[in-house]
N, C-alpha and C. Protein backbone atom coordinates (compact mmCIF):
# COMPACT_ATOMS: atom_id res chain seq x y z
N UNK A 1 -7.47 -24.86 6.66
CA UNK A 1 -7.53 -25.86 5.62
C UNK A 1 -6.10 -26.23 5.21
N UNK A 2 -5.71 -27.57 4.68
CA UNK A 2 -4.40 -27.77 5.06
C UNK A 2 -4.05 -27.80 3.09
N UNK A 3 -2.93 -27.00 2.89
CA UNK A 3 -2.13 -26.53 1.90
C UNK A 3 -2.38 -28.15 0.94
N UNK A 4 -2.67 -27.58 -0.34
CA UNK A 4 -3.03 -28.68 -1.70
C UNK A 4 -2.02 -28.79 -2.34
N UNK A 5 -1.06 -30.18 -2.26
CA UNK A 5 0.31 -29.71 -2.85
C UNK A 5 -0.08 -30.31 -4.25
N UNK A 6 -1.29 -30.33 -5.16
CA UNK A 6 -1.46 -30.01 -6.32
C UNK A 6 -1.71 -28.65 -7.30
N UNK A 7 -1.49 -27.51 -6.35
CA UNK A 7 -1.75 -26.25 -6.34
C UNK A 7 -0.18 -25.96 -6.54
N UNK A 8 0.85 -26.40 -6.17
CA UNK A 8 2.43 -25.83 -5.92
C UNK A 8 2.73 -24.78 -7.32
N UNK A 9 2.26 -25.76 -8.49
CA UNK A 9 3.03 -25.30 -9.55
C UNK A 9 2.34 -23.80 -10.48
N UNK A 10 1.45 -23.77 -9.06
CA UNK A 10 0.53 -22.46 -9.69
C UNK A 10 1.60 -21.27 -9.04
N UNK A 11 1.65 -20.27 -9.79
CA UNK A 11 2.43 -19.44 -9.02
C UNK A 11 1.73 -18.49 -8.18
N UNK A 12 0.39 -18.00 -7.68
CA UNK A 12 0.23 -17.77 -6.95
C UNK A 12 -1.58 -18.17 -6.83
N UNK A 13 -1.80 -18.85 -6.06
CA UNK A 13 -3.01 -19.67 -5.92
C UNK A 13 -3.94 -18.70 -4.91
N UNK A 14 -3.03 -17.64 -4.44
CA UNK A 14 -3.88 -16.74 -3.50
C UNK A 14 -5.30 -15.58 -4.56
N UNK A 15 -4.28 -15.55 -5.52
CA UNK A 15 -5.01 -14.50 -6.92
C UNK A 15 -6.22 -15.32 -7.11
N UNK A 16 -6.54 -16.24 -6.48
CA UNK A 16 -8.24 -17.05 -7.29
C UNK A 16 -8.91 -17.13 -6.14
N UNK A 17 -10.09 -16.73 -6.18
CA UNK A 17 -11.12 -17.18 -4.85
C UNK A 17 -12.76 -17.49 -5.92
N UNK A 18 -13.48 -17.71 -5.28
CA UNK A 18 -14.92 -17.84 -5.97
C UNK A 18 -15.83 -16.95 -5.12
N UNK A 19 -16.70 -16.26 -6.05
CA UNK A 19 -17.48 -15.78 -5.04
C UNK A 19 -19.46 -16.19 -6.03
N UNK A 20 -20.44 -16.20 -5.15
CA UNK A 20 -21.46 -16.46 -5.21
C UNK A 20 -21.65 -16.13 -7.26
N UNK A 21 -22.23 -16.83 -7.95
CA UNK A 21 -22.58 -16.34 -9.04
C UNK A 21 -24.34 -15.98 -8.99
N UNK A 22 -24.66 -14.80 -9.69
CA UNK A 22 -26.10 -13.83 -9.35
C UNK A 22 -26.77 -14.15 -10.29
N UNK A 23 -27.93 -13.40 -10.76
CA UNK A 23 -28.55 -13.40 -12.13
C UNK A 23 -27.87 -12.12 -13.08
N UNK A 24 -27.29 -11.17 -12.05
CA UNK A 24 -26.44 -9.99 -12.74
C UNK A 24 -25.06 -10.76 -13.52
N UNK A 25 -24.86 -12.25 -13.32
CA UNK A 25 -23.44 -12.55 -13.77
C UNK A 25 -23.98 -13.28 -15.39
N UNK A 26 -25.47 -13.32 -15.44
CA UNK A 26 -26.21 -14.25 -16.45
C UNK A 26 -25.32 -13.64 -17.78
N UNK A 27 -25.64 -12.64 -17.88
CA UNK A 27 -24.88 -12.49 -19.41
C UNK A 27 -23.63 -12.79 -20.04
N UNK A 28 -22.53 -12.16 -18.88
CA UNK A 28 -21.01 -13.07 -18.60
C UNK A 28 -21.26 -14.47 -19.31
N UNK A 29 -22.02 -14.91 -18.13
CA UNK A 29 -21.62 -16.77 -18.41
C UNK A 29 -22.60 -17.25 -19.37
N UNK A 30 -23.23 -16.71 -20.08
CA UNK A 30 -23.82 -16.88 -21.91
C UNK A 30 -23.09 -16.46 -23.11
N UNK A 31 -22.52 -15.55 -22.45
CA UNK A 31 -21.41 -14.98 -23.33
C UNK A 31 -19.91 -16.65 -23.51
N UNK A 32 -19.93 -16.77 -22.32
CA UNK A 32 -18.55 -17.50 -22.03
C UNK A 32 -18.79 -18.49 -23.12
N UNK A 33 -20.41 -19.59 -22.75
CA UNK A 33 -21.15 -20.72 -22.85
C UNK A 33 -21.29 -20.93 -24.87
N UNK A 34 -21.17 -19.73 -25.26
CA UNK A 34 -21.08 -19.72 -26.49
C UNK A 34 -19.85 -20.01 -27.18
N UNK A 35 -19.22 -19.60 -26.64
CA UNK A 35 -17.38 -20.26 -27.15
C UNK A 35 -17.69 -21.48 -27.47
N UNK A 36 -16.65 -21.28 -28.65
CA UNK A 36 -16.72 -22.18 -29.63
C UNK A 36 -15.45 -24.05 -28.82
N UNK A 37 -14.66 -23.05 -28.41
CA UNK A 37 -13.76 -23.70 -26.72
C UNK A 37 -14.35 -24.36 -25.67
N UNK A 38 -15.64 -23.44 -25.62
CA UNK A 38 -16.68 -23.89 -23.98
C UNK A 38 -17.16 -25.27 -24.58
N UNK A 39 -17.85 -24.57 -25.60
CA UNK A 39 -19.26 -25.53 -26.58
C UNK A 39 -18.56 -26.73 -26.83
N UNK A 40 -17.54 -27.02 -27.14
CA UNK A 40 -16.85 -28.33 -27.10
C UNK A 40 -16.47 -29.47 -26.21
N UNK A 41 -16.68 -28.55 -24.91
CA UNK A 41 -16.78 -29.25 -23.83
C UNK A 41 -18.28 -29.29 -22.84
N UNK A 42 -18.82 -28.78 -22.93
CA UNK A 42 -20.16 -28.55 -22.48
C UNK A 42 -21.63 -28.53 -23.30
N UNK A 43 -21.30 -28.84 -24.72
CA UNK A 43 -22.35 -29.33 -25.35
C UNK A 43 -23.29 -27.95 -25.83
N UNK A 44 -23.80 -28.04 -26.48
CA UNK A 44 -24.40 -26.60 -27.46
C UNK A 44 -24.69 -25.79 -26.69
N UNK A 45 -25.05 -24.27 -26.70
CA UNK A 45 -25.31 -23.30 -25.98
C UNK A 45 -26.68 -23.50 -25.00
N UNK A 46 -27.42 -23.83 -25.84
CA UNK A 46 -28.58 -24.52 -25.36
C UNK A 46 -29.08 -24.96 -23.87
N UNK A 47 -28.07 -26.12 -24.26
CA UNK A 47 -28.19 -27.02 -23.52
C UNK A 47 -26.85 -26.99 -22.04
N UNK A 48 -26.45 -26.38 -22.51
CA UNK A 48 -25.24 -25.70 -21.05
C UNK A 48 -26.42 -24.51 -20.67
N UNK A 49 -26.92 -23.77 -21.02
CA UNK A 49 -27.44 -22.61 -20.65
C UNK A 49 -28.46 -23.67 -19.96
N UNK A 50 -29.41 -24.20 -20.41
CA UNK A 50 -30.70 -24.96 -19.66
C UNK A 50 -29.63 -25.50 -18.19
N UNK A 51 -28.68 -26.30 -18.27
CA UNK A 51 -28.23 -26.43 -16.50
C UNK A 51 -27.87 -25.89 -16.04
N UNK A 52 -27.09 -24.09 -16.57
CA UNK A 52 -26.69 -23.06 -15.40
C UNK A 52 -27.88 -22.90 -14.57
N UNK A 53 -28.84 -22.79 -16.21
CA UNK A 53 -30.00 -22.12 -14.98
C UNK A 53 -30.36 -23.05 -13.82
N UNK A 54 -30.83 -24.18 -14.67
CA UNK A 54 -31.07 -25.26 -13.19
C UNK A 54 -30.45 -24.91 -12.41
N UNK A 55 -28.98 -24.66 -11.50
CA UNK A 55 -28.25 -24.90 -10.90
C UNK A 55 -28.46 -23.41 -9.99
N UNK A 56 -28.28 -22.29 -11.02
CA UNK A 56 -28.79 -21.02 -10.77
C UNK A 56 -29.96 -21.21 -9.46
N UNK A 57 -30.82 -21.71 -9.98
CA UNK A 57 -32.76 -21.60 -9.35
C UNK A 57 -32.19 -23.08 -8.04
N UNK A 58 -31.16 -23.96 -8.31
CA UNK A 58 -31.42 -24.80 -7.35
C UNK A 58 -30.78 -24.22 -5.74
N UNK A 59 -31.92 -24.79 -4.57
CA UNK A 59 -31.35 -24.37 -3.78
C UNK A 59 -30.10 -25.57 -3.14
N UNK A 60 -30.02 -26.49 -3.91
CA UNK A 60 -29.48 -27.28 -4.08
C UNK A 60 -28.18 -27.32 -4.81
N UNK A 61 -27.48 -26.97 -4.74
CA UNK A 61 -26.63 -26.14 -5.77
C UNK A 61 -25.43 -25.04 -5.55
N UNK A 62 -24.62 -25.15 -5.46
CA UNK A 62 -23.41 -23.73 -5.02
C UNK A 62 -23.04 -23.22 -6.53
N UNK A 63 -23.14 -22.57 -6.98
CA UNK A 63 -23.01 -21.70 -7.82
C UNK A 63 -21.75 -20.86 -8.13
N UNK A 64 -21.02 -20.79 -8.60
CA UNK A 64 -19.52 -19.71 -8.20
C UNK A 64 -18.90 -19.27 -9.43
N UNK A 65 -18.74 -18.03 -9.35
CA UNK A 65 -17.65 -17.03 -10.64
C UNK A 65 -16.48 -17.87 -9.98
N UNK A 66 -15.40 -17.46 -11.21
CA UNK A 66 -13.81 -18.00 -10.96
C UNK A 66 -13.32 -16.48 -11.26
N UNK A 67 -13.10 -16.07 -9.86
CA UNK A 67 -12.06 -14.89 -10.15
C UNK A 67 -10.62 -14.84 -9.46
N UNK A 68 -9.67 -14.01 -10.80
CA UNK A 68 -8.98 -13.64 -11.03
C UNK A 68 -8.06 -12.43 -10.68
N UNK A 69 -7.30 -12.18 -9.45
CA UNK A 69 -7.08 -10.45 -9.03
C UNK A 69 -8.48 -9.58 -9.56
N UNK A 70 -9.51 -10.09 -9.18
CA UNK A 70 -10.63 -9.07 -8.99
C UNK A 70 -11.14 -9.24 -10.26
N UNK A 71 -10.86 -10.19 -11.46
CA UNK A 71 -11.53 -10.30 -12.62
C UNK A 71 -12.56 -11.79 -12.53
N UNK A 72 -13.40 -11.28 -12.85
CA UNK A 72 -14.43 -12.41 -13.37
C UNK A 72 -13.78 -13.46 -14.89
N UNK A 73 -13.22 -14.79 -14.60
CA UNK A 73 -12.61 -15.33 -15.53
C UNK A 73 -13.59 -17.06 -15.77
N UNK A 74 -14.12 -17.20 -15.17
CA UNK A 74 -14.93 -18.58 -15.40
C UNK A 74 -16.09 -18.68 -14.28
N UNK A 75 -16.36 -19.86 -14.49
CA UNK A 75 -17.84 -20.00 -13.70
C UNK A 75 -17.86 -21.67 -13.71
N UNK A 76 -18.44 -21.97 -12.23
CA UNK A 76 -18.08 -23.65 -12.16
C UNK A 76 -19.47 -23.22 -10.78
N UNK A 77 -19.99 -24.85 -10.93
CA UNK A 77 -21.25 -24.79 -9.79
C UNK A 77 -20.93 -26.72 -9.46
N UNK A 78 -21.64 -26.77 -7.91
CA UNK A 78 -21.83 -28.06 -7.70
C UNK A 78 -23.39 -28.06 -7.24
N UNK A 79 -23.55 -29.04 -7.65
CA UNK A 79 -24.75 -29.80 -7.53
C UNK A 79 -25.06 -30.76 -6.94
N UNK A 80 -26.10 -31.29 -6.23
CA UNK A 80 -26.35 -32.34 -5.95
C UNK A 80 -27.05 -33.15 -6.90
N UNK A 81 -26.23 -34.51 -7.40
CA UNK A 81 -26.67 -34.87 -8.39
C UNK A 81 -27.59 -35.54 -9.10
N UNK A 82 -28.65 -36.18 -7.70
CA UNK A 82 -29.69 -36.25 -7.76
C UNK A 82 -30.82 -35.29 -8.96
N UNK A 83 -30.41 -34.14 -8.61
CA UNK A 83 -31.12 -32.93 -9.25
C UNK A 83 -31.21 -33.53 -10.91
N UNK A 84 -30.32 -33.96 -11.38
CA UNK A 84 -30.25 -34.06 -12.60
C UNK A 84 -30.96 -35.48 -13.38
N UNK A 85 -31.61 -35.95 -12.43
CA UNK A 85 -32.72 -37.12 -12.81
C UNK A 85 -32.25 -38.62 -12.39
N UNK A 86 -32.70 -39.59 -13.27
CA UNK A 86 -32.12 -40.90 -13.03
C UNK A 86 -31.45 -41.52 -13.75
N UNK A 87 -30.84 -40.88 -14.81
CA UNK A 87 -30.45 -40.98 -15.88
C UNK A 87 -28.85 -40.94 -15.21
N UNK A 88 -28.55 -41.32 -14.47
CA UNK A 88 -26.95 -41.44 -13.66
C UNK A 88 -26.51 -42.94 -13.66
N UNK A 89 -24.84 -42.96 -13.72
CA UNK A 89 -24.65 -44.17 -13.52
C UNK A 89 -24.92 -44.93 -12.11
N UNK A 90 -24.42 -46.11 -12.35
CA UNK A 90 -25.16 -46.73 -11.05
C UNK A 90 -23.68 -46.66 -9.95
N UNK A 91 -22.92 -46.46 -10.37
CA UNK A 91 -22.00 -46.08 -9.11
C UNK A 91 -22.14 -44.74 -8.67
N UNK A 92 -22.54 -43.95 -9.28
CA UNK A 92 -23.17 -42.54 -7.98
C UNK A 92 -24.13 -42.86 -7.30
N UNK A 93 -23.40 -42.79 -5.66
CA UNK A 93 -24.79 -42.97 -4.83
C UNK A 93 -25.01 -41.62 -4.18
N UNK A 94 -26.59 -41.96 -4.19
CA UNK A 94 -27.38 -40.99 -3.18
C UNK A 94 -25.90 -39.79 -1.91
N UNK A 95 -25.63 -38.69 -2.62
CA UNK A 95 -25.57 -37.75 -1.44
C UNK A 95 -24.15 -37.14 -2.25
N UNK A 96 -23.91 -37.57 -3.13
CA UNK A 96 -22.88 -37.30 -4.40
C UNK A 96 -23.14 -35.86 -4.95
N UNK A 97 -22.33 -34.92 -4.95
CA UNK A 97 -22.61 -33.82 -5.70
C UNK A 97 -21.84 -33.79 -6.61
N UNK A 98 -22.50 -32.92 -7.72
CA UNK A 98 -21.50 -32.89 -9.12
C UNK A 98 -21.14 -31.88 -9.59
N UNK A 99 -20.02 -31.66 -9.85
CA UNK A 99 -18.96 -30.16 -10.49
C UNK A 99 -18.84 -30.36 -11.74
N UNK A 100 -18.61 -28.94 -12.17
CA UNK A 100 -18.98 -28.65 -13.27
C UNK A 100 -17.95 -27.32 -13.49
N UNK A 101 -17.15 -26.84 -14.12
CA UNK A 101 -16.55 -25.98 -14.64
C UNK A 101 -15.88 -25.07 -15.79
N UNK A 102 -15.81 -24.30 -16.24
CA UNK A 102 -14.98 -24.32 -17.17
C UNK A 102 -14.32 -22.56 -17.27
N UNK A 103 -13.42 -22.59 -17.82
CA UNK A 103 -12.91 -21.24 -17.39
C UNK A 103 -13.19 -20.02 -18.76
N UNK A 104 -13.56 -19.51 -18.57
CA UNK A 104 -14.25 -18.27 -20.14
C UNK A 104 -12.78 -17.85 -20.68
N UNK A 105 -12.26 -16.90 -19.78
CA UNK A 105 -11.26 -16.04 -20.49
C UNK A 105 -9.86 -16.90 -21.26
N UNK A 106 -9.85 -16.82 -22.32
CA UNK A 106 -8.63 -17.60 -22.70
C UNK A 106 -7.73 -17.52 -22.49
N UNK A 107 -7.02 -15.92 -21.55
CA UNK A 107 -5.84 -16.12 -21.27
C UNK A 107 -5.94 -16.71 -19.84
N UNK A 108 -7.06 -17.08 -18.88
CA UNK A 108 -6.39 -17.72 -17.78
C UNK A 108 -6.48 -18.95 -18.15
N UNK A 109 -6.59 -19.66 -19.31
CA UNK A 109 -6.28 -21.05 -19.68
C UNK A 109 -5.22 -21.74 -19.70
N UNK A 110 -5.04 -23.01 -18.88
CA UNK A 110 -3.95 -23.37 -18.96
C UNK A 110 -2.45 -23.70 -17.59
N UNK A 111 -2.84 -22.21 -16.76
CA UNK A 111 -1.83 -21.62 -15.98
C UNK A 111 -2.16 -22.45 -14.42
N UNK A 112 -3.35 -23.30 -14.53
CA UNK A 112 -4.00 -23.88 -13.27
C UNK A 112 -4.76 -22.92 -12.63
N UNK A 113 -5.29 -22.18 -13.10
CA UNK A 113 -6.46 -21.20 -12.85
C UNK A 113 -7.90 -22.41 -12.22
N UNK A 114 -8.13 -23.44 -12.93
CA UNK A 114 -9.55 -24.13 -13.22
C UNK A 114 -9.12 -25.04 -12.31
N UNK A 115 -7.53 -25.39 -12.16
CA UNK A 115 -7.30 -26.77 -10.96
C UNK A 115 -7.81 -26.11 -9.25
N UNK A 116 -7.03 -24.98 -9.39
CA UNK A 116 -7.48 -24.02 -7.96
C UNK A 116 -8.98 -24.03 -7.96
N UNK A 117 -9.26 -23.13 -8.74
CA UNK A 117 -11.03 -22.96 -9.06
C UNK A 117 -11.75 -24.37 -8.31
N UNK A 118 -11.27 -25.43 -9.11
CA UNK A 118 -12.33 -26.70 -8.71
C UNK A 118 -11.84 -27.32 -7.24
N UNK A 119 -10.45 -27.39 -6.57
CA UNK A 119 -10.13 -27.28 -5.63
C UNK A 119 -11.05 -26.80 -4.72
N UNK A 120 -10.97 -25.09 -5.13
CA UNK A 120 -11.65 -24.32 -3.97
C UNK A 120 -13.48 -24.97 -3.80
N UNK A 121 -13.97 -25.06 -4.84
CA UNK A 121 -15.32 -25.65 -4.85
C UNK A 121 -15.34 -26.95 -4.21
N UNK A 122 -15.22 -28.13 -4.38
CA UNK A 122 -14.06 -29.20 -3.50
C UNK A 122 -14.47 -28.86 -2.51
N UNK A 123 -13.67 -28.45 -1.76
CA UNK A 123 -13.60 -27.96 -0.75
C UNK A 123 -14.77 -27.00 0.03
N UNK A 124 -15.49 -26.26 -0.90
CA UNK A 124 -16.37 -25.65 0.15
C UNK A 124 -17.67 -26.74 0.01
N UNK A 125 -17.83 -27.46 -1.01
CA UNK A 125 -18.65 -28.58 -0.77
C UNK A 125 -18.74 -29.24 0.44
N UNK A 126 -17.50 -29.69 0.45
CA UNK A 126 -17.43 -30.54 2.12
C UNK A 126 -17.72 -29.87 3.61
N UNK A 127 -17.14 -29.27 3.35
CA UNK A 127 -17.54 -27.85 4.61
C UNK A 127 -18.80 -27.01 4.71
N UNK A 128 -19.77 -27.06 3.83
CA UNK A 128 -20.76 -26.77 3.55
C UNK A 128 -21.69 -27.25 3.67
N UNK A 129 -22.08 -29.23 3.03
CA UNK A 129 -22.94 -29.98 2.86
C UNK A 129 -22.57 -31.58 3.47
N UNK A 130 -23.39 -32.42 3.27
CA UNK A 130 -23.08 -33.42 4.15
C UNK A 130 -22.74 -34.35 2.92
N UNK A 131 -22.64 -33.79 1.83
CA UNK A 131 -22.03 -34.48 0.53
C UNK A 131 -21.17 -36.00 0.74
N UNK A 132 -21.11 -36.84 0.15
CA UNK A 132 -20.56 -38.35 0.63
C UNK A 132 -19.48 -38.24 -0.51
N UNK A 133 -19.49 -37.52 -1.08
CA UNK A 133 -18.14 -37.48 -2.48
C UNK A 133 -18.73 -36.64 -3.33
N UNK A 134 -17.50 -35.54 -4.35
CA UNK A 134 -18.31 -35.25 -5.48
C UNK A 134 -17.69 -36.36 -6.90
N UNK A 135 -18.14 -35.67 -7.94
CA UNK A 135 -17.96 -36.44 -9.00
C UNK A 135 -17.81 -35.30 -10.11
N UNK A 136 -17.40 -35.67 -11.31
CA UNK A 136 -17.10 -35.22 -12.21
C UNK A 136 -17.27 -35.34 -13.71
N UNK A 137 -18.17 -35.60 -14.66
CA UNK A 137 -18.21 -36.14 -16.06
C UNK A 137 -17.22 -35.41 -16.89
N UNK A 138 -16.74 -36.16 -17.76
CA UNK A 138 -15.79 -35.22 -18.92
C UNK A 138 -15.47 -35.78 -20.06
N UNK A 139 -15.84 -35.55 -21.15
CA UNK A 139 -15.32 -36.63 -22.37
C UNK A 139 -14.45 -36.97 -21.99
N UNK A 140 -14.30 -38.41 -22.77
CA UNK A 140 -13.30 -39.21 -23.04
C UNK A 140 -12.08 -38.84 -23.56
N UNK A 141 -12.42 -37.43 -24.52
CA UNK A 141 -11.76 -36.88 -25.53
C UNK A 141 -11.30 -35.74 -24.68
N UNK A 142 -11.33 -35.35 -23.40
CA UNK A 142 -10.74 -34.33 -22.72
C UNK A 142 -9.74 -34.55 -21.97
N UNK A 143 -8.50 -34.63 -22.64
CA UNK A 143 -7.49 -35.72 -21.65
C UNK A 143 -6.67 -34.67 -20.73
N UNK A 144 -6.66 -33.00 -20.90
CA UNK A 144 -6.26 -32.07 -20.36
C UNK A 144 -7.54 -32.13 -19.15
N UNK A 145 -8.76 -32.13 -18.85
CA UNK A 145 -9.41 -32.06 -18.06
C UNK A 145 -9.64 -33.13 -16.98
N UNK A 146 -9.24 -34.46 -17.32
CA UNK A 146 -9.01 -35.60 -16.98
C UNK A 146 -7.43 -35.58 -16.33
N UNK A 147 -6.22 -34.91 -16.91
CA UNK A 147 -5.60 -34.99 -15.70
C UNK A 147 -5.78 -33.83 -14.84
N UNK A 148 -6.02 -32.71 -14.48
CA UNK A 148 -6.50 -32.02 -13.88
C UNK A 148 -6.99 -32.42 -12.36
N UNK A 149 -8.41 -32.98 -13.26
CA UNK A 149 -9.01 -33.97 -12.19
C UNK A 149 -8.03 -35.06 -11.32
N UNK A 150 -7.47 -35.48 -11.84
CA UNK A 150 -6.24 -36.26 -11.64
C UNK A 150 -5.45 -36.09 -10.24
N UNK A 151 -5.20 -34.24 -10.61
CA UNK A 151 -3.83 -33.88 -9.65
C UNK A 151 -5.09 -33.55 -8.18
N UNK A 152 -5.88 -33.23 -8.30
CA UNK A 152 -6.68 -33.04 -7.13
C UNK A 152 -7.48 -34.06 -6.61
N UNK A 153 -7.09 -35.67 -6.72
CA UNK A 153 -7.31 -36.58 -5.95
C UNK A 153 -8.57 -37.57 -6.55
N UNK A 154 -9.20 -36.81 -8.09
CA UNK A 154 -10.21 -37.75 -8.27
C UNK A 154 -10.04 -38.97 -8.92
N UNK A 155 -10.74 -40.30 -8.77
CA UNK A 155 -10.33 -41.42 -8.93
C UNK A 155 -11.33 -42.20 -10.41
N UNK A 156 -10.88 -42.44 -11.14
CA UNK A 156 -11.59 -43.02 -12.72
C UNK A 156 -12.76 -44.26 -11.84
N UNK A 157 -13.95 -44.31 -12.20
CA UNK A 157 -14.66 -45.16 -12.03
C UNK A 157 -15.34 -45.99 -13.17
N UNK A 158 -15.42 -45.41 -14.12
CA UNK A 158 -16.09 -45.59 -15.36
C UNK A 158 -15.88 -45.30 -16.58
N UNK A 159 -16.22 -45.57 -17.75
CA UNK A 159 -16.72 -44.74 -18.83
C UNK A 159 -18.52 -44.95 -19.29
N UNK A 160 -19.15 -43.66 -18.87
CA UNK A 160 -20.27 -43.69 -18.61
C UNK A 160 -20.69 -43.21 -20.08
N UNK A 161 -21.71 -43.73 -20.80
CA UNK A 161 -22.54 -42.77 -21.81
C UNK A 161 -23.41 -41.98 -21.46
N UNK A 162 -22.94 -40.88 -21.08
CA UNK A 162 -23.77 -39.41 -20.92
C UNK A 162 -24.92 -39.16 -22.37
N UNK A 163 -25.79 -39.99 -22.17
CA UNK A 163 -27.22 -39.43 -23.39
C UNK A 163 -26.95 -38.31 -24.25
N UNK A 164 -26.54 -37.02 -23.94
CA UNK A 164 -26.32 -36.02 -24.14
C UNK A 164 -24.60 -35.42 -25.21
N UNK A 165 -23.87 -35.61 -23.88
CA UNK A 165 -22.66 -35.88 -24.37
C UNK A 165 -21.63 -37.19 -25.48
N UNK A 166 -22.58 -38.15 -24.97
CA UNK A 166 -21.69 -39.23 -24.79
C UNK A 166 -20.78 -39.69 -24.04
N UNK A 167 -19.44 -40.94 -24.48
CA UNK A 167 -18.63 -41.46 -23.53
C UNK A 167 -18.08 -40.53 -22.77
N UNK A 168 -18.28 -40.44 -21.29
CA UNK A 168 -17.55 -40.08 -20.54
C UNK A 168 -17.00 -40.65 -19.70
N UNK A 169 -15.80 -39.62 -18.99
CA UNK A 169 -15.26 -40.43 -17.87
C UNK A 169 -16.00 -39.97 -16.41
N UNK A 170 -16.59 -41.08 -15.96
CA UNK A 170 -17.04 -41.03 -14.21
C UNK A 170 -15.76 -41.21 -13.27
N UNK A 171 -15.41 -39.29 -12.93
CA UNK A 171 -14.57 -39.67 -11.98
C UNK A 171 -15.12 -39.08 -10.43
N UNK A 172 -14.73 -40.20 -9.42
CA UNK A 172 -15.29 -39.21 -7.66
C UNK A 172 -14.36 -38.78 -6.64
N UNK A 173 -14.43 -38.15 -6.04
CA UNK A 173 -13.78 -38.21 -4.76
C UNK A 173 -14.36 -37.97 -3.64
N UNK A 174 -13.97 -39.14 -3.03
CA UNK A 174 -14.77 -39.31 -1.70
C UNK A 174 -14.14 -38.35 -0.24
N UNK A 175 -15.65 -37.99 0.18
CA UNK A 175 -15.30 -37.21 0.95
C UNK A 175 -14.30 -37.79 2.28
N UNK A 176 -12.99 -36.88 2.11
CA UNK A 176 -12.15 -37.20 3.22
C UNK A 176 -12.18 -37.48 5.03
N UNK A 177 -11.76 -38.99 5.48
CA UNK A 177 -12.16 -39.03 6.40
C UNK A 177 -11.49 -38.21 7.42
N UNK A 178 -11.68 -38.13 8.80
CA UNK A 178 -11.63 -36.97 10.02
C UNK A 178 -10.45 -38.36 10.91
């Protein structure tokens, strides 16, 4: 896989990998989902907990802890975004999967822990599924998560009203050609 020179300023991007998230990781990421930090970006406990699980039960779905030199530090899943009804804007087409992340521990906040993290997911999407691009929702009001998205190639399409959330930004990236 060829070196992400949006990764450079991480000092060591080898310390993060993802591995499968279980039903043994359920408490972790309810625990995380309650932050008062998370909940601001992912909408009441509730209602983040109702789409892990979806995502959890979908076989549709990659699922992944964000770890840390062997620590469990966040949790991010892609989806196919279909799964999530019809309630999508009209520029996601059919075969689009959607990421989702956020990082629990507060001290790996910040350091590009979550840019690697969503990178690595990124990436095993494509190599994995026949995915046509993923995509990304994020308030309007998340301008740290929005450039993020940014440095790893995704492109602004919208500002979508997420029912739920509200204004967001629809950003995609299309899967790279060969």
């Amino acid at each position: 896989m060829p070196y992400d020179k949006s990764l450079r300023k991480m000092t060591d991007a080898s310390r993060i990998s993802l591995r499968p998230a279980t039903d043994r990781d359920w408490s972790q990421i309810r625990r995380w989902l309650s932050l008062p930090e998370i909940e601001r970006w992912w909408g009441p406990s509730a209602a983040a907990e109702a789409e892990v699980i979806t995502a959890l039960g979908s076989a549709h779905a990659l699922t992944r802890m964000i770890v840390v030199d062997g620590q469990d530090v966040g949790y991010c899943h892609a989806v196919d975004a279909q799964i999530w009804g019809s309630e999508l804007p009209a520029g996601l087409v059919a075969g689009t999967w959607d990421l989702d992340i956020f990082i629990g521990e507060a001290s790996q906040r910040g350091g590009g822990v979550g840019l690697a993290a969503l990178t690595l997911l990124r990436d095993e999407v494509f190599a994995t599924t026949l995915a046509v691009a993923v995509s990304v929702f994020t308030s309007i009001e998340n301008e740290r998560a929005v450039r993020a998205f940014e440095k790893i190639g995704f492109k602004w399409q919208q500002i979508w009203d997420d029912p739920a959330m509200g204004p967001t930004w629809f950003m995609l990236y299309e899967r790279p050609r060969r």
